[in-house]
C-alpha atoms as a PDB file:
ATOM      1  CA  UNK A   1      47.036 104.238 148.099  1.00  0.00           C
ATOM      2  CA  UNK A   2      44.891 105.246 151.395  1.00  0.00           C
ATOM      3  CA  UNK A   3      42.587 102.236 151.069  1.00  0.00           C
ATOM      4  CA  UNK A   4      41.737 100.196 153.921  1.00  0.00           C
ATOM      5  CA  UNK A   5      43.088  96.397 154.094  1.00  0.00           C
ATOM      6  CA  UNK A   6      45.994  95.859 156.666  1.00  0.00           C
ATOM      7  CA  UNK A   7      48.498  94.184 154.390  1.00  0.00           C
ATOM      8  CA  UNK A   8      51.171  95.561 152.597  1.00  0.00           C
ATOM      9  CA  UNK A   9      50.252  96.781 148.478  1.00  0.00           C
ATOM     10  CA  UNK A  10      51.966  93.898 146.063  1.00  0.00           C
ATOM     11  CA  UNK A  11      54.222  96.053 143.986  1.00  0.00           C
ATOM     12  CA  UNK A  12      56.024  94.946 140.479  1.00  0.00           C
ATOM     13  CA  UNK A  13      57.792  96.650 137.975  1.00  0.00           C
ATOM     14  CA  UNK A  14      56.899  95.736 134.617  1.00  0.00           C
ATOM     15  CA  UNK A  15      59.162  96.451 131.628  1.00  0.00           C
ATOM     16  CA  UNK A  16      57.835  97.445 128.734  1.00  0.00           C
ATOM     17  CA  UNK A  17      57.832  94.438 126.730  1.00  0.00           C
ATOM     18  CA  UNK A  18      54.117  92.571 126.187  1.00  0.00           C
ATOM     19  CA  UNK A  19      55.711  88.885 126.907  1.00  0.00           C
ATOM     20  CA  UNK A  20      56.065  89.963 130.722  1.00  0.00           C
ATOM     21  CA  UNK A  21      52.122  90.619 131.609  1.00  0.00           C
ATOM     22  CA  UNK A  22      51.027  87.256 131.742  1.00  0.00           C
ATOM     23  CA  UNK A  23      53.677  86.328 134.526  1.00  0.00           C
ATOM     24  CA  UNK A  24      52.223  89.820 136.349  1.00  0.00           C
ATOM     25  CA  UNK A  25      48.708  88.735 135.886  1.00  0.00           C
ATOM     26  CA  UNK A  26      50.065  85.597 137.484  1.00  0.00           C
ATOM     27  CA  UNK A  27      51.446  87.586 140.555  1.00  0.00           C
ATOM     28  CA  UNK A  28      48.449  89.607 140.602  1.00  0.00           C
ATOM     29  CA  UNK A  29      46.195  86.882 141.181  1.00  0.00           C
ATOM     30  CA  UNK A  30      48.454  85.490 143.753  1.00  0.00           C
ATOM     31  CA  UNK A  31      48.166  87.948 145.688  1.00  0.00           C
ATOM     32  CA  UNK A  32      44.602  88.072 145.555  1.00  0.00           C
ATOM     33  CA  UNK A  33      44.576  85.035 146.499  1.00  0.00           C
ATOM     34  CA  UNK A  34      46.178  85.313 150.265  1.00  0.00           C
ATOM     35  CA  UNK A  35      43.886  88.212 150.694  1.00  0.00           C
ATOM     36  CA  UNK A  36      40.831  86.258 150.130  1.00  0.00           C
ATOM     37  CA  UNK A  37      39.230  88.315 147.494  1.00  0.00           C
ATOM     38  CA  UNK A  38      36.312  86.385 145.713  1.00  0.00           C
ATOM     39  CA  UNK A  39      36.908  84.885 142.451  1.00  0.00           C
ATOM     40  CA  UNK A  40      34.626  87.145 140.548  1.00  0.00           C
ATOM     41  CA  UNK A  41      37.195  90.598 141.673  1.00  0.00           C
ATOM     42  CA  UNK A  42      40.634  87.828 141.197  1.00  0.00           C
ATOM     43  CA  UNK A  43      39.051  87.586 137.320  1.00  0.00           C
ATOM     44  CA  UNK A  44      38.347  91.297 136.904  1.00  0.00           C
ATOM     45  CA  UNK A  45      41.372  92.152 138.246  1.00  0.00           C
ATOM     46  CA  UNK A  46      43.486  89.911 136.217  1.00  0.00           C
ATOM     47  CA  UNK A  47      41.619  91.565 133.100  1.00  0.00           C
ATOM     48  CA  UNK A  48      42.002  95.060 134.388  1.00  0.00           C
ATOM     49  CA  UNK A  49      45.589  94.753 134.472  1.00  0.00           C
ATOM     50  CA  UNK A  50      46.129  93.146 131.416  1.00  0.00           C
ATOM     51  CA  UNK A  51      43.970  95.510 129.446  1.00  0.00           C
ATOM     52  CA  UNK A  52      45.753  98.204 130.958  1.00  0.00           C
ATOM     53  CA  UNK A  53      49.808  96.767 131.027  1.00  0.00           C
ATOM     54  CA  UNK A  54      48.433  95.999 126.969  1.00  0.00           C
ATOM     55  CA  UNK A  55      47.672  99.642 126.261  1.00  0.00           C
ATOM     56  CA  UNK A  56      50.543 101.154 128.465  1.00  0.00           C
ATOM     57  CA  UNK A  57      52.780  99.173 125.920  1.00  0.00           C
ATOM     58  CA  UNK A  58      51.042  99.176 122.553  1.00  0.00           C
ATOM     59  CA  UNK A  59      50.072 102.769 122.877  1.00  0.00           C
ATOM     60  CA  UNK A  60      52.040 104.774 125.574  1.00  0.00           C
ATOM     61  CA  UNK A  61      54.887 105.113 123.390  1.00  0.00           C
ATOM     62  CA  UNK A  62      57.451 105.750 126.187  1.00  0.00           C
ATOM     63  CA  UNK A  63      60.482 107.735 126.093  1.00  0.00           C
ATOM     64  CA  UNK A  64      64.123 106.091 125.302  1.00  0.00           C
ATOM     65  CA  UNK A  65      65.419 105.973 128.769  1.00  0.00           C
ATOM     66  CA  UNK A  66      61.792 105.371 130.045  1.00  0.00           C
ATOM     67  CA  UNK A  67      61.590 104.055 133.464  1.00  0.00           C
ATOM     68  CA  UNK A  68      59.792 100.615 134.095  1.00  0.00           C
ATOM     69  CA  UNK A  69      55.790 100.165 134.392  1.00  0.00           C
ATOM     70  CA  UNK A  70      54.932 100.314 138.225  1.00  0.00           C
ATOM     71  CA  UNK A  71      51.919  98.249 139.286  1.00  0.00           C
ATOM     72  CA  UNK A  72      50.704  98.024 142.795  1.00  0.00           C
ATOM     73  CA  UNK A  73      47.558  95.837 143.979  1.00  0.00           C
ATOM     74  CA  UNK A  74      45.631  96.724 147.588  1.00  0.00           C
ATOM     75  CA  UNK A  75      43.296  94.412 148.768  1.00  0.00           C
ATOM     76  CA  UNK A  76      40.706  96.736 150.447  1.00  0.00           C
ATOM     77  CA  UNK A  77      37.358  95.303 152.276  1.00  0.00           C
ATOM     78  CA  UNK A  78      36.656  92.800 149.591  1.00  0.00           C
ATOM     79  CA  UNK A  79      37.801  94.563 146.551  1.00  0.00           C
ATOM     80  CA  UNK A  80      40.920  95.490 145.024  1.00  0.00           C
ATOM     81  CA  UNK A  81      42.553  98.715 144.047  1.00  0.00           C
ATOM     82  CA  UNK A  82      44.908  98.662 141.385  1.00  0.00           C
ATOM     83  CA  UNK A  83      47.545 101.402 140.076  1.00  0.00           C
ATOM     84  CA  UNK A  84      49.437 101.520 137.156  1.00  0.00           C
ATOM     85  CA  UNK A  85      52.066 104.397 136.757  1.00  0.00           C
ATOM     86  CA  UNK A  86      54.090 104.307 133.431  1.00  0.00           C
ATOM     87  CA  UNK A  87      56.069 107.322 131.464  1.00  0.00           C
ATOM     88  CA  UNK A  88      54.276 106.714 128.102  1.00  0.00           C
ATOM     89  CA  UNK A  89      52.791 109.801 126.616  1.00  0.00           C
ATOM     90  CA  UNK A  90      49.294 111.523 128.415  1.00  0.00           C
ATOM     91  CA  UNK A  91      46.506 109.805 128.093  1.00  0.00           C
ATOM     92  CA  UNK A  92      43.348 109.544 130.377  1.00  0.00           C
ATOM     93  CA  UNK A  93      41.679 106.760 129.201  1.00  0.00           C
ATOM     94  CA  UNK A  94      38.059 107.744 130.896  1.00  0.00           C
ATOM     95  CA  UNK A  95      37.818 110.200 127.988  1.00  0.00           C
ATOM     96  CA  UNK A  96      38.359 107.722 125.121  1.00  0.00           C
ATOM     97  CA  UNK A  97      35.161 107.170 123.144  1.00  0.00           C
ATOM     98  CA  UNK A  98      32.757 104.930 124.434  1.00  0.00           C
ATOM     99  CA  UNK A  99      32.307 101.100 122.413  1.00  0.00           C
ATOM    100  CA  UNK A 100      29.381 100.951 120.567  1.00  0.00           C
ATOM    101  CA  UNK A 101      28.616  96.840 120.478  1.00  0.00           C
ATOM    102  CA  UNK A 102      25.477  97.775 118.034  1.00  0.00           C
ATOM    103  CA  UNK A 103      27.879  98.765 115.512  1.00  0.00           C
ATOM    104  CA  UNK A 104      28.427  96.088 112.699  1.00  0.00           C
ATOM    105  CA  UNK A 105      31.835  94.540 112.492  1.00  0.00           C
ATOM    106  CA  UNK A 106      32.615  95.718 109.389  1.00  0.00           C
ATOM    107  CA  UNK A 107      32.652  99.389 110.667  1.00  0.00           C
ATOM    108  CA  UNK A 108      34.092  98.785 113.939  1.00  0.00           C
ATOM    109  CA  UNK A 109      37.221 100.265 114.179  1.00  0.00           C
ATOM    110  CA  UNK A 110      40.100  98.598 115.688  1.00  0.00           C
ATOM    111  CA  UNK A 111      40.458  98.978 120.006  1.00  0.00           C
ATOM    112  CA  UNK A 112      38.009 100.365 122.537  1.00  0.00           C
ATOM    113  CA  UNK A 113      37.050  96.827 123.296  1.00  0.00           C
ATOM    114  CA  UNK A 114      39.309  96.655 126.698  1.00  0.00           C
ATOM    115  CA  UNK A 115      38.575 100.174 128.027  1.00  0.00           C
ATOM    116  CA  UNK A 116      34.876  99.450 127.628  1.00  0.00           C
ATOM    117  CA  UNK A 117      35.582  96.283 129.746  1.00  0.00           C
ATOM    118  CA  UNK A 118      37.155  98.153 132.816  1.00  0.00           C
ATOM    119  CA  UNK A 119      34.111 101.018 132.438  1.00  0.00           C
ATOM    120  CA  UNK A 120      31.524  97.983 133.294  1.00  0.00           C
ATOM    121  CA  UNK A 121      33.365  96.330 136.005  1.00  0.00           C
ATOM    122  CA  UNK A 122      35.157  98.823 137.748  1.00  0.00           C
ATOM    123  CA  UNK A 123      33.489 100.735 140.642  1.00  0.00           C
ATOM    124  CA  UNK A 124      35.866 103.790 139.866  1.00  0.00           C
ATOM    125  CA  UNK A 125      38.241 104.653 137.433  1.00  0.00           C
ATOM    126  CA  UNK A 126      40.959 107.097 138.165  1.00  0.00           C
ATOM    127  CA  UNK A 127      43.467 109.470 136.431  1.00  0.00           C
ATOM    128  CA  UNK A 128      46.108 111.751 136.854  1.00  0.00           C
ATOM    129  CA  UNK A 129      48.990 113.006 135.307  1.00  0.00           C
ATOM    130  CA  UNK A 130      51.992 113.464 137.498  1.00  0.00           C
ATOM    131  CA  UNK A 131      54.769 115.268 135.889  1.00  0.00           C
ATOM    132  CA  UNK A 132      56.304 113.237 132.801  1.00  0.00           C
ATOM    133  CA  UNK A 133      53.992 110.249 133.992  1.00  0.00           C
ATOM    134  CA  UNK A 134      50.554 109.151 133.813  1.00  0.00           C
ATOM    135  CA  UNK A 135      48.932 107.131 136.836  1.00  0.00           C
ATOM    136  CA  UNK A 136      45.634 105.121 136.145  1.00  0.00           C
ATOM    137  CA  UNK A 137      43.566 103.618 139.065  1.00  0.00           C
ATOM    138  CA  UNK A 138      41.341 100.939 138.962  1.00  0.00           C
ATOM    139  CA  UNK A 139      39.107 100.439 141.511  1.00  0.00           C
ATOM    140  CA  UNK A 140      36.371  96.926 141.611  1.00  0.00           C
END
């Protein structure tokens, strides 16, 4: 990451077991923290990266052999940039459908919810596919 914000990004690896994200929100905020972000960013941050560490592991369906999640956290001029590089299968999630809260419950199908959350909050949302692995930004 090129982002302003003189200290060093935090970096974890994440395995790819669900039990391990709340301890990496934990970090997450943390870090956040020392740098002084405002609560409002420490709270969408902590949601951004469980939302996507949830997906990465429900849905990424990762190769036997796959490597660990990699999350790394900037602090830049007041907001936070957040990267999440995992081996799971392709998927850009700015192209999923958007949520539709107008639609009754009863029709609703299952997910969407958490992707919807990062498309208000975020200031950017980024994608790329780098080899055999995906890497999602989040920018707030």
């Amino acid at each position: 990451m090129t982002e302003g914000g003189g200290d060093a990004p935090l970096r974890i690896s994440v395995s790819y077991d669900l039990l391990g994200i709340p301890g990496v929100a934990m970090q997450v905020r943390g870090f956040l923290d020392r740098c002084g972000i405002a609560d409002r960013t420490k709270n969408r941050a902590e949601v951004a990266i469980e939302e996507v560490l949830t997906n990465v592991i429900r849905h990424g369906r990762a190769a036997p052999g796959a490597r660990a999640i990699e999350v790394e956290v900037r602090c830049t001029d007041g907001g936070v940039h957040l990267r999440v590089i995992d081996d799971g299968i392709a998927f850009d999630p700015r192209t999923a459908p958007a949520f539709d809260p107008s639609t009754p419950l009863e029709q609703r199908t299952a997910g969407g919810m958490g992707i919807h959350l990062l498309r208000s909050f975020a200031r950017e949302l980024r994608y790329v596919r780098d080899g055999d692995r995906n890497r999602f930004d989040v920018i707030l």
